[in-house]
C-alpha atoms as a PDB file:
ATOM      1  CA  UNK A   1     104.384  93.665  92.871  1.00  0.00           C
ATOM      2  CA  UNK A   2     105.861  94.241  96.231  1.00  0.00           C
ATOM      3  CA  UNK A   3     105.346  97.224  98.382  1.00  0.00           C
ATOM      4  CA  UNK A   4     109.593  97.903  97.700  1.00  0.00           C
ATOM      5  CA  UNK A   5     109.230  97.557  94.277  1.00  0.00           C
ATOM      6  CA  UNK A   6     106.378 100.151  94.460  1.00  0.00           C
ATOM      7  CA  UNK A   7     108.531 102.398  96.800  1.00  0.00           C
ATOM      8  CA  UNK A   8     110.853 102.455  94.098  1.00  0.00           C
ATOM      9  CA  UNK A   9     109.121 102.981  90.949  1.00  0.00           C
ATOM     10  CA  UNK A  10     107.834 106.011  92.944  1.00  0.00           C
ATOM     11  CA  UNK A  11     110.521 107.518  94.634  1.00  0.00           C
ATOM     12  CA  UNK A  12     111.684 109.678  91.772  1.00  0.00           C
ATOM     13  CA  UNK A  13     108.889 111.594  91.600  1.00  0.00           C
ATOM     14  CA  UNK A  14     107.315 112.556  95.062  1.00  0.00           C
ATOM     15  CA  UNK A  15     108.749 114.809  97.454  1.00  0.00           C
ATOM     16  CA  UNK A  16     107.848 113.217 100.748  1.00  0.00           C
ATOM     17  CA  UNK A  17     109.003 109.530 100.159  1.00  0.00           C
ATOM     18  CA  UNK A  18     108.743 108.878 103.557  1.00  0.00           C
ATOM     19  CA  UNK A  19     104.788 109.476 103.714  1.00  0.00           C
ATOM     20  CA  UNK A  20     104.599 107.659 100.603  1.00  0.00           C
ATOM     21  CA  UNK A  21     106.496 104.519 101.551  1.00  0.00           C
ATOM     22  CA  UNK A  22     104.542 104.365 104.984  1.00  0.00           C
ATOM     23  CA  UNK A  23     101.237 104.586 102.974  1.00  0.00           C
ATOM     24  CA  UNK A  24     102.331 101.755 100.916  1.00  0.00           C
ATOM     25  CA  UNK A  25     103.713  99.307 103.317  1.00  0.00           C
ATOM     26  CA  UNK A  26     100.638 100.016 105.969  1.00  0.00           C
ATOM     27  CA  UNK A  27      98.287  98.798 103.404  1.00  0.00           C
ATOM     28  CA  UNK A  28      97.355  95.089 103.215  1.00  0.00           C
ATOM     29  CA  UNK A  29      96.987  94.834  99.994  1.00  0.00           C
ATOM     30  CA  UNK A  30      96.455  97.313  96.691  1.00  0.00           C
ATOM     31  CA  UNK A  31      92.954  97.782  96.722  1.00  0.00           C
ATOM     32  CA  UNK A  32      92.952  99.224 100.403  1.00  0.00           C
ATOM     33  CA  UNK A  33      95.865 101.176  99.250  1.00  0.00           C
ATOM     34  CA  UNK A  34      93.985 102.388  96.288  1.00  0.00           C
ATOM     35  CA  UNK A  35      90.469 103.342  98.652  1.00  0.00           C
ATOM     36  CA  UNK A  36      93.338 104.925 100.984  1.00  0.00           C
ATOM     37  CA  UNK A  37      94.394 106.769  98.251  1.00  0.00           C
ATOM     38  CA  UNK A  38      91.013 108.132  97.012  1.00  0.00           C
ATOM     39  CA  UNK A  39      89.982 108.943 100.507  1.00  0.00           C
ATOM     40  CA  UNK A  40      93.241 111.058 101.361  1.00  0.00           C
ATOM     41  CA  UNK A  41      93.416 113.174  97.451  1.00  0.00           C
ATOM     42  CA  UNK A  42      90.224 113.930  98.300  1.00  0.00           C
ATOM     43  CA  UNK A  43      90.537 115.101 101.745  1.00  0.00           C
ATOM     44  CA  UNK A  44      94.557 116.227 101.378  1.00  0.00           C
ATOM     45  CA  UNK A  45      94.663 120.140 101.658  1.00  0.00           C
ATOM     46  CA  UNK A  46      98.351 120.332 102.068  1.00  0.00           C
ATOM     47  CA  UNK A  47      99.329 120.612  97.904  1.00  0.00           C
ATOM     48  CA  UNK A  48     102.972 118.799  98.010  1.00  0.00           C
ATOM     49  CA  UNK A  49     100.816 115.499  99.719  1.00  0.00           C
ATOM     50  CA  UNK A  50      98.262 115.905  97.418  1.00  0.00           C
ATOM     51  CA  UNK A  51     100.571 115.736  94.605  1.00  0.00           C
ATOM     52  CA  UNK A  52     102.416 112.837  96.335  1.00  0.00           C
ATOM     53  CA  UNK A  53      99.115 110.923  96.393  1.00  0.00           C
ATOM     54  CA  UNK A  54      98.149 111.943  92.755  1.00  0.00           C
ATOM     55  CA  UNK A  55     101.148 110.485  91.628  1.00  0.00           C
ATOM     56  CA  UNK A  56     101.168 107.411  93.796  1.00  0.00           C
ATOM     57  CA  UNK A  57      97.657 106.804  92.180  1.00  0.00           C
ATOM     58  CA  UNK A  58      98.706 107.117  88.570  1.00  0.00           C
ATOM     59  CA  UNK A  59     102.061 104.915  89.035  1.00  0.00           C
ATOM     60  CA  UNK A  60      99.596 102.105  90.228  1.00  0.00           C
ATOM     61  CA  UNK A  61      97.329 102.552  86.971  1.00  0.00           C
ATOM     62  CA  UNK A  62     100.463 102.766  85.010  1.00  0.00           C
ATOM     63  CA  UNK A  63     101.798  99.651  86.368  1.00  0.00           C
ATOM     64  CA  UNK A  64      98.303  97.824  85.925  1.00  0.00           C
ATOM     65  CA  UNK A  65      98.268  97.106  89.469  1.00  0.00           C
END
């Protein structure tokens, strides 16, 4: 899957789409995006981002990515 495509299966449910989408498209490839992902939930103490991240995380299981 492209990083757009992920963008946009994700947009409709975060809040900060532009954090998101800068995540995504900094990341080389899925698996640093998902250890990028673990790292930040864990760390994230602002609760919108956290969310954001949460959500980012589960739309990449869901999609089997």
């Amino acid at each position: 899957m492209e990083n757009r495509e992920l963008v946009m299966e994700t947009a409709p449910y975060v809040q900060n789409m532009e954090y998101i989408r800068e995540l995504i498209e900094e990341s080389e490839n899925i698996e640093e995006l998902k250890i990028k992902l673990t790292e930040l939930i864990y760390n994230e103490q602002n609760v919108g981002k956290k969310t954001d991240l949460k959500i980012l995380m589960e739309k990449i299981e869901e999609l089997g990515l």
